[in-house]
N, C-alpha and C. Protein backbone atom coordinates (compact mmCIF):
# COMPACT_ATOMS: atom_id res chain seq x y z
N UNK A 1 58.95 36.91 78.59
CA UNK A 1 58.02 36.13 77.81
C UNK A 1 58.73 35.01 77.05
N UNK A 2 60.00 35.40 76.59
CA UNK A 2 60.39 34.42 75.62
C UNK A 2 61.13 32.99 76.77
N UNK A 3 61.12 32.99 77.83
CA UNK A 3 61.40 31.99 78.93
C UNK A 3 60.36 31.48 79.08
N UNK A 4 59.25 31.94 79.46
CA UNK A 4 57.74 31.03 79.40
C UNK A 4 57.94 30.39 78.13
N UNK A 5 57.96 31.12 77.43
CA UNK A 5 57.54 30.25 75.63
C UNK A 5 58.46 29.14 75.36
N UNK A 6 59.79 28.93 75.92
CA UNK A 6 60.86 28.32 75.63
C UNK A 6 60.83 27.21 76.84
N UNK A 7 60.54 27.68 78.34
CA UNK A 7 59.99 26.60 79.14
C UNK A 7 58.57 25.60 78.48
N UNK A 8 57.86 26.66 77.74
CA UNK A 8 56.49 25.60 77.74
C UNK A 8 56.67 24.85 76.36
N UNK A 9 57.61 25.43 75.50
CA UNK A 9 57.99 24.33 74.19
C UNK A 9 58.77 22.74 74.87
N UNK A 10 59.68 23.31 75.29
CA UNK A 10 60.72 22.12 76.30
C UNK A 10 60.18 21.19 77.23
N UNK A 11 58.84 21.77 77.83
CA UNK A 11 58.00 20.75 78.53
C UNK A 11 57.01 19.78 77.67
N UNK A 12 56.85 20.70 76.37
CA UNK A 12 55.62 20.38 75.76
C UNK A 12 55.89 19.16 75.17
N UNK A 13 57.73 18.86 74.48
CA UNK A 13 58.45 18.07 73.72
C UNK A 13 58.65 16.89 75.07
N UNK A 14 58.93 17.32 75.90
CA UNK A 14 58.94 15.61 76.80
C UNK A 14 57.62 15.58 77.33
N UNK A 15 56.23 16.03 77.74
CA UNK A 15 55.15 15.53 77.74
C UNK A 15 54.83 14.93 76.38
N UNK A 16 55.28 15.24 75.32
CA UNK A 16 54.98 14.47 73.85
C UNK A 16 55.59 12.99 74.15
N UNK A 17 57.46 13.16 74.47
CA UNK A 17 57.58 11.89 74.52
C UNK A 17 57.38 10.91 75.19
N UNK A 18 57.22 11.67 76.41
CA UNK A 18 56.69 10.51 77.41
C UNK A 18 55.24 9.68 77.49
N UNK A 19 54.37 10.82 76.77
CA UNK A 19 53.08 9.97 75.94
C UNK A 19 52.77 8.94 75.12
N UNK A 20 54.41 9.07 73.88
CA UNK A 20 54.50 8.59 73.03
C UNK A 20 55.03 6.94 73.77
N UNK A 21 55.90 7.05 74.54
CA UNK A 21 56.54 6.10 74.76
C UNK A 21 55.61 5.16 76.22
N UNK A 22 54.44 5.74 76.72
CA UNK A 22 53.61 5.23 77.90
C UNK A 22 52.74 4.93 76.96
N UNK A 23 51.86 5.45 75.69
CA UNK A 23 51.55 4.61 74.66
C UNK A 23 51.47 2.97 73.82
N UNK A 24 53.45 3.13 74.17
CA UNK A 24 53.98 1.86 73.18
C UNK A 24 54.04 0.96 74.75
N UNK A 25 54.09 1.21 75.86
CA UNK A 25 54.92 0.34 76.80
C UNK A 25 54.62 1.23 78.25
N UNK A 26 53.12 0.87 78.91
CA UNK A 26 53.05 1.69 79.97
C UNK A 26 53.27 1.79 81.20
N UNK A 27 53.97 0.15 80.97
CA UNK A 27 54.79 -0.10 82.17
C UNK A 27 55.85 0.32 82.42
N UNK A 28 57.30 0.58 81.24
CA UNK A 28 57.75 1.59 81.39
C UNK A 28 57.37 3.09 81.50
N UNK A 29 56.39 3.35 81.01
CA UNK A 29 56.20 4.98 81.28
C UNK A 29 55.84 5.36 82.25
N UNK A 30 55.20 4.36 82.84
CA UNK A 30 54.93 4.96 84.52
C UNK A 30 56.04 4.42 85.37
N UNK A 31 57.25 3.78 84.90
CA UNK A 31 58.52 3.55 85.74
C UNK A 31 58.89 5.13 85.69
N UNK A 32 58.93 5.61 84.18
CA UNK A 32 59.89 6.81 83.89
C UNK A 32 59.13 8.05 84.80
N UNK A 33 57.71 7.75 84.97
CA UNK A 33 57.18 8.81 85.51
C UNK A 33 57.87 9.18 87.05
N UNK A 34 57.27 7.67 87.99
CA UNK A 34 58.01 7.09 89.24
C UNK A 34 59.56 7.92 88.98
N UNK A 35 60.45 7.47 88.69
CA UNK A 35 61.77 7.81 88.52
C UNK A 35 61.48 9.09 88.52
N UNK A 36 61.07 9.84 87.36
CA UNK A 36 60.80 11.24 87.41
C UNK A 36 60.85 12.09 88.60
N UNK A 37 59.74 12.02 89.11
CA UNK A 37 59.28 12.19 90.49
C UNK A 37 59.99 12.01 91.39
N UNK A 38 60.62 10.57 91.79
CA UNK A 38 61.45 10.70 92.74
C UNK A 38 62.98 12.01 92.52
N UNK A 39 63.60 12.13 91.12
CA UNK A 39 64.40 12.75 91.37
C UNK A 39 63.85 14.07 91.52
N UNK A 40 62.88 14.29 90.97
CA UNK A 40 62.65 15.72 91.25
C UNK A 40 62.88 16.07 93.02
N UNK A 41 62.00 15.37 93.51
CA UNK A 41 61.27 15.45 95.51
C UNK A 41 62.75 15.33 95.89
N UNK A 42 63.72 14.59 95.33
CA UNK A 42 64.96 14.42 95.74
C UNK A 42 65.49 16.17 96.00
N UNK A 43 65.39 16.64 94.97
CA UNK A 43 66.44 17.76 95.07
C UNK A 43 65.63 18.81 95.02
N UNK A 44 64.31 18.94 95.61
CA UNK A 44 63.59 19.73 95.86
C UNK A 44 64.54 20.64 96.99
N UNK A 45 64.68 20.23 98.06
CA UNK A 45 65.87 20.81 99.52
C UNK A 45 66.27 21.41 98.76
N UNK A 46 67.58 20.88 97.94
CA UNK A 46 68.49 21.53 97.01
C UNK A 46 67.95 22.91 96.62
N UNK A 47 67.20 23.19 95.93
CA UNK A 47 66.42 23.83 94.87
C UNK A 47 66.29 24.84 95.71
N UNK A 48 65.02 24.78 97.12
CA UNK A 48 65.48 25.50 98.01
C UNK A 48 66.06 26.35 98.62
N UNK A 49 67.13 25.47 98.87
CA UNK A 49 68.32 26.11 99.40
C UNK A 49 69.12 26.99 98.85
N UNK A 50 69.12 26.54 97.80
CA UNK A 50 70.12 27.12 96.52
C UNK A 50 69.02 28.86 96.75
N UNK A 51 68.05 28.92 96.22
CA UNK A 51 66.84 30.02 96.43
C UNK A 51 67.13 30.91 96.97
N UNK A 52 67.02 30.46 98.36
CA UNK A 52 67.48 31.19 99.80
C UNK A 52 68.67 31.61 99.68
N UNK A 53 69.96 30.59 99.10
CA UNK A 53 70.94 31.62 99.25
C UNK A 53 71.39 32.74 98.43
N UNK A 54 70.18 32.79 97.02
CA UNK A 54 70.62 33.23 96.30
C UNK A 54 69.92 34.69 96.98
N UNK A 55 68.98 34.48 97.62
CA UNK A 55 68.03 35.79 98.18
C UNK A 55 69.40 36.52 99.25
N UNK A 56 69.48 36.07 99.55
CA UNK A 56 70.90 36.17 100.29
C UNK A 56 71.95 36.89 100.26
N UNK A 57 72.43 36.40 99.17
CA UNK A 57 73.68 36.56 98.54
C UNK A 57 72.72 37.53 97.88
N UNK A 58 72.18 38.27 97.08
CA UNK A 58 71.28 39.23 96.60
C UNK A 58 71.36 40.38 97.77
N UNK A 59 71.03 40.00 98.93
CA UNK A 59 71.04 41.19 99.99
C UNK A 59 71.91 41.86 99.93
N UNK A 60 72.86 41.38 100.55
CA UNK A 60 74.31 41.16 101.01
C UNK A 60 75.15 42.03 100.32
N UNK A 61 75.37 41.16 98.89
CA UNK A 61 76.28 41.42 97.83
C UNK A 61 75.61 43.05 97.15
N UNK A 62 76.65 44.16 97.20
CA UNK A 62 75.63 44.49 96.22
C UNK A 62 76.46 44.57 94.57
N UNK A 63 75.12 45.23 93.84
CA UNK A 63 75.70 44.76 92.30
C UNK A 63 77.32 45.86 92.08
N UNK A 64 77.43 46.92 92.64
CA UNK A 64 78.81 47.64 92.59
C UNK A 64 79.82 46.68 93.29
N UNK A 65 79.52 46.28 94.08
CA UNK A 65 80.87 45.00 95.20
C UNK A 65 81.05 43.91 93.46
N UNK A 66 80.12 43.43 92.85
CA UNK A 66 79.94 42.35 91.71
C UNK A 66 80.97 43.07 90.81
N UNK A 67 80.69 43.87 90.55
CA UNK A 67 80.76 44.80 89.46
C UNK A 67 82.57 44.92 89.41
N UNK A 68 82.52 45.58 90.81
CA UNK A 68 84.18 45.81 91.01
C UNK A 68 85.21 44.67 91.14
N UNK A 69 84.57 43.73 91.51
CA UNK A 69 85.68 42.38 91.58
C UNK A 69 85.39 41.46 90.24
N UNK A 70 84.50 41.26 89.47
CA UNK A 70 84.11 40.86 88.85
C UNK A 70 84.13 41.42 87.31
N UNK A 71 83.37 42.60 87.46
CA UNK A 71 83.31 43.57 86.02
C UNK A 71 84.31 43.15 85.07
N UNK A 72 83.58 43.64 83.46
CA UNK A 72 84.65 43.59 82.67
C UNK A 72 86.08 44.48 83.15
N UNK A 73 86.51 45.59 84.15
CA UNK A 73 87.16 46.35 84.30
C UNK A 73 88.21 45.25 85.22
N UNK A 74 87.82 44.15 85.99
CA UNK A 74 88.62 43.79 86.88
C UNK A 74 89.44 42.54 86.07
N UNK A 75 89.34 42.47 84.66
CA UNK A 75 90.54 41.76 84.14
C UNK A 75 90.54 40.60 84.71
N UNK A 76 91.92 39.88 84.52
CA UNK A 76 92.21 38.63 84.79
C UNK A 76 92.17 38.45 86.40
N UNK A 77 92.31 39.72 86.95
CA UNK A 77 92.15 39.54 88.42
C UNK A 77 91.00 38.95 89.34
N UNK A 78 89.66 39.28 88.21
CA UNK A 78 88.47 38.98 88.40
C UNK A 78 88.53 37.09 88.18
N UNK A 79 89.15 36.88 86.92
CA UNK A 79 89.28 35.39 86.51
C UNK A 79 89.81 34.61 87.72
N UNK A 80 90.98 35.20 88.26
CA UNK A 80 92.00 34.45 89.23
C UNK A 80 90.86 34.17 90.68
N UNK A 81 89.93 35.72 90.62
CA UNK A 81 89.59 35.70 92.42
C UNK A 81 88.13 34.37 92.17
N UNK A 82 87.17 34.60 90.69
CA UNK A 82 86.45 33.70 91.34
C UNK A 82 87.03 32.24 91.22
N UNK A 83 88.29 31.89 90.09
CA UNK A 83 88.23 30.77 89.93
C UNK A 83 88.54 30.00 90.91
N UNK A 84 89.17 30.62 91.99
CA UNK A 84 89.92 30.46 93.50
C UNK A 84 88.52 30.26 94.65
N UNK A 85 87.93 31.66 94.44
CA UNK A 85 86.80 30.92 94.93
C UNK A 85 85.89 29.49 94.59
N UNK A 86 85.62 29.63 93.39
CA UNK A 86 85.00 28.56 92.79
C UNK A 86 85.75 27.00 93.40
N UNK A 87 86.71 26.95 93.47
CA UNK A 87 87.46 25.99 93.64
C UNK A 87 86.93 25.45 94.97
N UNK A 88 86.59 26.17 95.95
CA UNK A 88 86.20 25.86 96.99
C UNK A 88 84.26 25.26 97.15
N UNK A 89 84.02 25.16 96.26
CA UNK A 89 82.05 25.03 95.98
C UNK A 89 82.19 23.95 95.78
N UNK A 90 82.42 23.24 94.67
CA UNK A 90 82.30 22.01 93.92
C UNK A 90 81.07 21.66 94.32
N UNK A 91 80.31 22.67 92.77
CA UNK A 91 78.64 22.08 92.96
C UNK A 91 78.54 21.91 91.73
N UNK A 92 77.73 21.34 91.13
CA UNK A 92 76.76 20.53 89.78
C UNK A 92 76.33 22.31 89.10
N UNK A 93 76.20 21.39 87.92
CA UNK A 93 75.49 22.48 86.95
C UNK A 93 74.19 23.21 87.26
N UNK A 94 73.23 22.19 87.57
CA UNK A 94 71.59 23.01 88.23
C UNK A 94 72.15 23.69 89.37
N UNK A 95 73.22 23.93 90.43
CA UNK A 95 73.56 24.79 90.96
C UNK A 95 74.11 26.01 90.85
N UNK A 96 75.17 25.78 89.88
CA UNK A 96 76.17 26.75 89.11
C UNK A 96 75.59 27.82 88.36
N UNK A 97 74.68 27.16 87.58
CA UNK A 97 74.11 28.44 86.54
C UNK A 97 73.13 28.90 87.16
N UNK A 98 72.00 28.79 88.17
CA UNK A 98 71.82 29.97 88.65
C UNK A 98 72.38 30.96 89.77
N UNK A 99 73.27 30.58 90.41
CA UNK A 99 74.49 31.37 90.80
C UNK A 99 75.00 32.12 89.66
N UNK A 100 75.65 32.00 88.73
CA UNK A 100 76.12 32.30 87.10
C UNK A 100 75.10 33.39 86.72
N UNK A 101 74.02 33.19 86.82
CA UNK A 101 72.93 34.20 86.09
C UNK A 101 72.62 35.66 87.38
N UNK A 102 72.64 35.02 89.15
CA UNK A 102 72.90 36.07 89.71
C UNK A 102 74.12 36.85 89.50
N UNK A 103 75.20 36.30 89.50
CA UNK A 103 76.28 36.89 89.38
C UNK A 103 76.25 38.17 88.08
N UNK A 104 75.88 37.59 86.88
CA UNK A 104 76.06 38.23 85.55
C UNK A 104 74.96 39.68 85.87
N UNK A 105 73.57 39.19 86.43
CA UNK A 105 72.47 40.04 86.80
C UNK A 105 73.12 41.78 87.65
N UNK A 106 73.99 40.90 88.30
CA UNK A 106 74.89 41.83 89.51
C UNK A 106 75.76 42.76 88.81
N UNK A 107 76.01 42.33 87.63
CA UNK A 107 77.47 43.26 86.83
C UNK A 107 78.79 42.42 86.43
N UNK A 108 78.78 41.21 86.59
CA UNK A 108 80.14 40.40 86.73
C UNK A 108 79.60 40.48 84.68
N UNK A 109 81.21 40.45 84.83
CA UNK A 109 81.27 40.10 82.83
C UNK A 109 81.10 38.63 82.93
N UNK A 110 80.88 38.84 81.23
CA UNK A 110 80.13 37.49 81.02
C UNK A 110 81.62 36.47 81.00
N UNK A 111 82.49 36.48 80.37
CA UNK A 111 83.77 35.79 80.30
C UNK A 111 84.35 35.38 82.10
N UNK A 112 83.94 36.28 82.88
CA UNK A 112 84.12 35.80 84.40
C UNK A 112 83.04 34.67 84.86
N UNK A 113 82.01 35.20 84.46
CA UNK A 113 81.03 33.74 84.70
C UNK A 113 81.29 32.47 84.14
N UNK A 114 81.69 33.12 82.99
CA UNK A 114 82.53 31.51 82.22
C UNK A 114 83.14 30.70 83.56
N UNK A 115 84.38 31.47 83.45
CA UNK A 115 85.05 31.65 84.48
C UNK A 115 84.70 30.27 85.54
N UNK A 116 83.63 30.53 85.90
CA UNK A 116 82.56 30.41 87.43
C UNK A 116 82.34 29.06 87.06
N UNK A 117 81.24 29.17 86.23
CA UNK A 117 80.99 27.54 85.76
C UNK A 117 82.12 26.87 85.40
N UNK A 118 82.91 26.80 85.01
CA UNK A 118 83.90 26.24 84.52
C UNK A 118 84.49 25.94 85.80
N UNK A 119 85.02 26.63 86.88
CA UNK A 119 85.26 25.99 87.75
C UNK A 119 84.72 25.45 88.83
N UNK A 120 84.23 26.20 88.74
CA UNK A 120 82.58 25.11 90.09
C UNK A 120 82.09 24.45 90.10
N UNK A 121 81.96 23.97 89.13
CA UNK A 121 81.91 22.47 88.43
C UNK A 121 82.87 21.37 88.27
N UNK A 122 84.25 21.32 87.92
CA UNK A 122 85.23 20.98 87.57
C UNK A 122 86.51 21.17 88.93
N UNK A 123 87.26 21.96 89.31
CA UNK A 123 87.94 22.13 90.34
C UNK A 123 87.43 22.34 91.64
N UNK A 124 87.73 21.16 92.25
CA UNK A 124 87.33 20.99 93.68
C UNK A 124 88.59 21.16 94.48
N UNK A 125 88.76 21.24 95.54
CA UNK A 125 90.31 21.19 96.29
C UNK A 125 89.68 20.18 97.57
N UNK A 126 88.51 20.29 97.59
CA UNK A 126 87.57 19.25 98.61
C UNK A 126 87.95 17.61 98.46
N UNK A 127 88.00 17.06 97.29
CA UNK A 127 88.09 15.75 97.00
C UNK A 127 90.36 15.66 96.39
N UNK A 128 90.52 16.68 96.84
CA UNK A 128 92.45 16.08 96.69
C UNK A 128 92.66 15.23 97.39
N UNK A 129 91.77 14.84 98.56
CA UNK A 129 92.75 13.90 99.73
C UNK A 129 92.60 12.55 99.66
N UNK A 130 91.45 12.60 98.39
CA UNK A 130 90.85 11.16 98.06
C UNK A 130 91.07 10.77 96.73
N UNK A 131 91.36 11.89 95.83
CA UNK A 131 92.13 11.66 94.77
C UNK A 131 93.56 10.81 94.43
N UNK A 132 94.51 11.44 95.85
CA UNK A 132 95.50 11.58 96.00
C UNK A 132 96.08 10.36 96.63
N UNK A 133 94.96 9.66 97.36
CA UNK A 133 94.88 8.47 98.17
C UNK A 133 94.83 7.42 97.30
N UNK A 134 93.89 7.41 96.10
CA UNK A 134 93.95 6.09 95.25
C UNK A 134 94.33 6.62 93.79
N UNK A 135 94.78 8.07 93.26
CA UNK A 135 95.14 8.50 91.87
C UNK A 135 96.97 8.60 92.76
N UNK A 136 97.60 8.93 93.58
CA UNK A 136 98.79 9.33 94.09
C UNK A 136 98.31 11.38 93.86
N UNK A 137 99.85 11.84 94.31
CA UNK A 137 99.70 13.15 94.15
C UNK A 137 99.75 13.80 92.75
N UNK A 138 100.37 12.95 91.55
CA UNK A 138 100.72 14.15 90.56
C UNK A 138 99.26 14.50 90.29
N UNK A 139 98.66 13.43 89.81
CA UNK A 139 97.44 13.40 88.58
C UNK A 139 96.33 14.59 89.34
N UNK A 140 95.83 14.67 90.33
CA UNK A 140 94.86 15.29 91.41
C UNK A 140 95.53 17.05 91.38
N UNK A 141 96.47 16.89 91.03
CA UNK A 141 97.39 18.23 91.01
C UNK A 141 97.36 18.79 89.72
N UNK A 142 97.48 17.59 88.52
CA UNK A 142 97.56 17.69 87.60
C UNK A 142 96.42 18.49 87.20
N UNK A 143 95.47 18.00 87.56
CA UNK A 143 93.63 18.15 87.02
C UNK A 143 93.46 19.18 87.38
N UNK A 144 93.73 20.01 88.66
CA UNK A 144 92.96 20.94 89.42
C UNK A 144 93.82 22.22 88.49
N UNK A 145 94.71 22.16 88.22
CA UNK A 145 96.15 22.82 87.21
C UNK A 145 95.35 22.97 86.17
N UNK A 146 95.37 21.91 85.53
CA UNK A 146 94.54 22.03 83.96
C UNK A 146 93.13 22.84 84.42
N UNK A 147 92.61 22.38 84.95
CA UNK A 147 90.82 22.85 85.15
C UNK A 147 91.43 25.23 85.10
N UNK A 148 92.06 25.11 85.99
CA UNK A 148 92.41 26.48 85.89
C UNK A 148 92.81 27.04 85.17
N UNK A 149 93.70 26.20 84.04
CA UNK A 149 93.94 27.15 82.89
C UNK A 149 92.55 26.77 82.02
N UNK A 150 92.30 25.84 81.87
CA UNK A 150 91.44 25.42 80.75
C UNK A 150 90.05 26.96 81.30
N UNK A 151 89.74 26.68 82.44
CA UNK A 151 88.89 28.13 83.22
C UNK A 151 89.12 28.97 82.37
N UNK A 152 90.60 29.43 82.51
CA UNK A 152 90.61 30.91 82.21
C UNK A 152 90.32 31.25 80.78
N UNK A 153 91.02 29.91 79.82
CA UNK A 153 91.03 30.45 78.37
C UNK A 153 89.39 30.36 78.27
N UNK A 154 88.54 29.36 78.23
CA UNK A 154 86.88 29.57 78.66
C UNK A 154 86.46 31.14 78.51
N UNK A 155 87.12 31.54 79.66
CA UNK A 155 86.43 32.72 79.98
C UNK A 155 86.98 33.82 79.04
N UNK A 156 88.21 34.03 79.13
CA UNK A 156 88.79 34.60 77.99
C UNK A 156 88.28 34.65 76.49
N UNK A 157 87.97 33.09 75.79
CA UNK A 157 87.34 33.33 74.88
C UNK A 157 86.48 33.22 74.57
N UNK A 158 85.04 33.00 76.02
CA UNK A 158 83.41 33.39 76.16
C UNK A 158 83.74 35.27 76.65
N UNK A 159 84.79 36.02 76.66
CA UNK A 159 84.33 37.37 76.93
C UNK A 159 84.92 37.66 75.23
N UNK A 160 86.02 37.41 74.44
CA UNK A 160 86.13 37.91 73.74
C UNK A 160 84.84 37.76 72.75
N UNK A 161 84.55 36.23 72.38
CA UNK A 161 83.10 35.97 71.57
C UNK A 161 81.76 37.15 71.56
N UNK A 162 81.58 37.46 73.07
CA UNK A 162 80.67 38.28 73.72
C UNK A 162 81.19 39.45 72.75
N UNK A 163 82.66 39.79 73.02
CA UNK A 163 82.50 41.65 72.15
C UNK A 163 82.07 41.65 71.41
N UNK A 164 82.94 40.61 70.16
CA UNK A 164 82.64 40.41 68.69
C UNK A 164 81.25 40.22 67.88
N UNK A 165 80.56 39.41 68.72
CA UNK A 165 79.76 38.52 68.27
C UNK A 165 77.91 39.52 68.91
N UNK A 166 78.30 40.30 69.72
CA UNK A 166 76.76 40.45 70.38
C UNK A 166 76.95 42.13 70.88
């Protein structure tokens, strides 16, 4: 219930502004609408897809397989295996976090999901060859280095926050 209530406040505040502002200037507001729309239909596929694989990956996976590589019990080992995986995705945030929320749903600790977003977002190993082409090799090496530690402490101190705090 409190996701309906928190979806329909969050919609309710940009149907306000977009009233407010197709009001003052409705030629922009029906640009913003247009725009709207198109990105949505854009990444509708996306949305999709993402769906399906999560139904998927839901089959498949089960929450003890999550649990054991992932769990608070699997330590930094858990940090190292998804951030390694992760490294290999390099997808956007509207992708990440609901992957992130199956994962957590499954048994993965919350400091490993950190983990997840933090690098699935951020460390790609996909784009080194183009980095590397117009940045040279250190910097592309440099980044993907940092992104992994910066990952781990993330997760480290989104699981410690989690004990303390909740």
């Amino acid at each position: 219930m409190n996701n309906i209530l928190f979806a329909a406040v969050v919609n309710g505040i940009i149907l306000a502004a977009w009233l407010v502002m197709t009001f003052k200037d409705k030629k922009k507001g029906l640009k913003a609408l247009e725009t709207g729309l198109q990105i949505i239909f854009s990444m509708l596929p996306l949305i999709l897809i993402i769906i399906g694989l999560l139904g998927l990956f839901s089959s498949f996976v089960s929450p003890e397989s999550i649990a054991a590589y992932l769990g608070d019990h699997a330590g930094i080992k858990g940090f190292l295996f998804i951030s390694v995986l992760s490294s290999f995705l390099q997808i956007p945030g509207i992708i990440a976090f609901p992957i992130a929320a199956t994962l957590r749903q499954g048994g993965a600790a919350l400091g490993t999901v950190a983990v997840f977003c933090c690098a699935s977002t951020m460390a790609s190993i996909f784009t080194l060859p183009i980095e590397m082409k117009y940045l040279g090799k250190k910097l592309p090496f440099l980044r993907i280095g940092l992104t992994y530690v910066i990952s781990i402490i993330v997760g480290l101190l989104t699981g410690l926050a989690f004990k303390l705090f909740l």
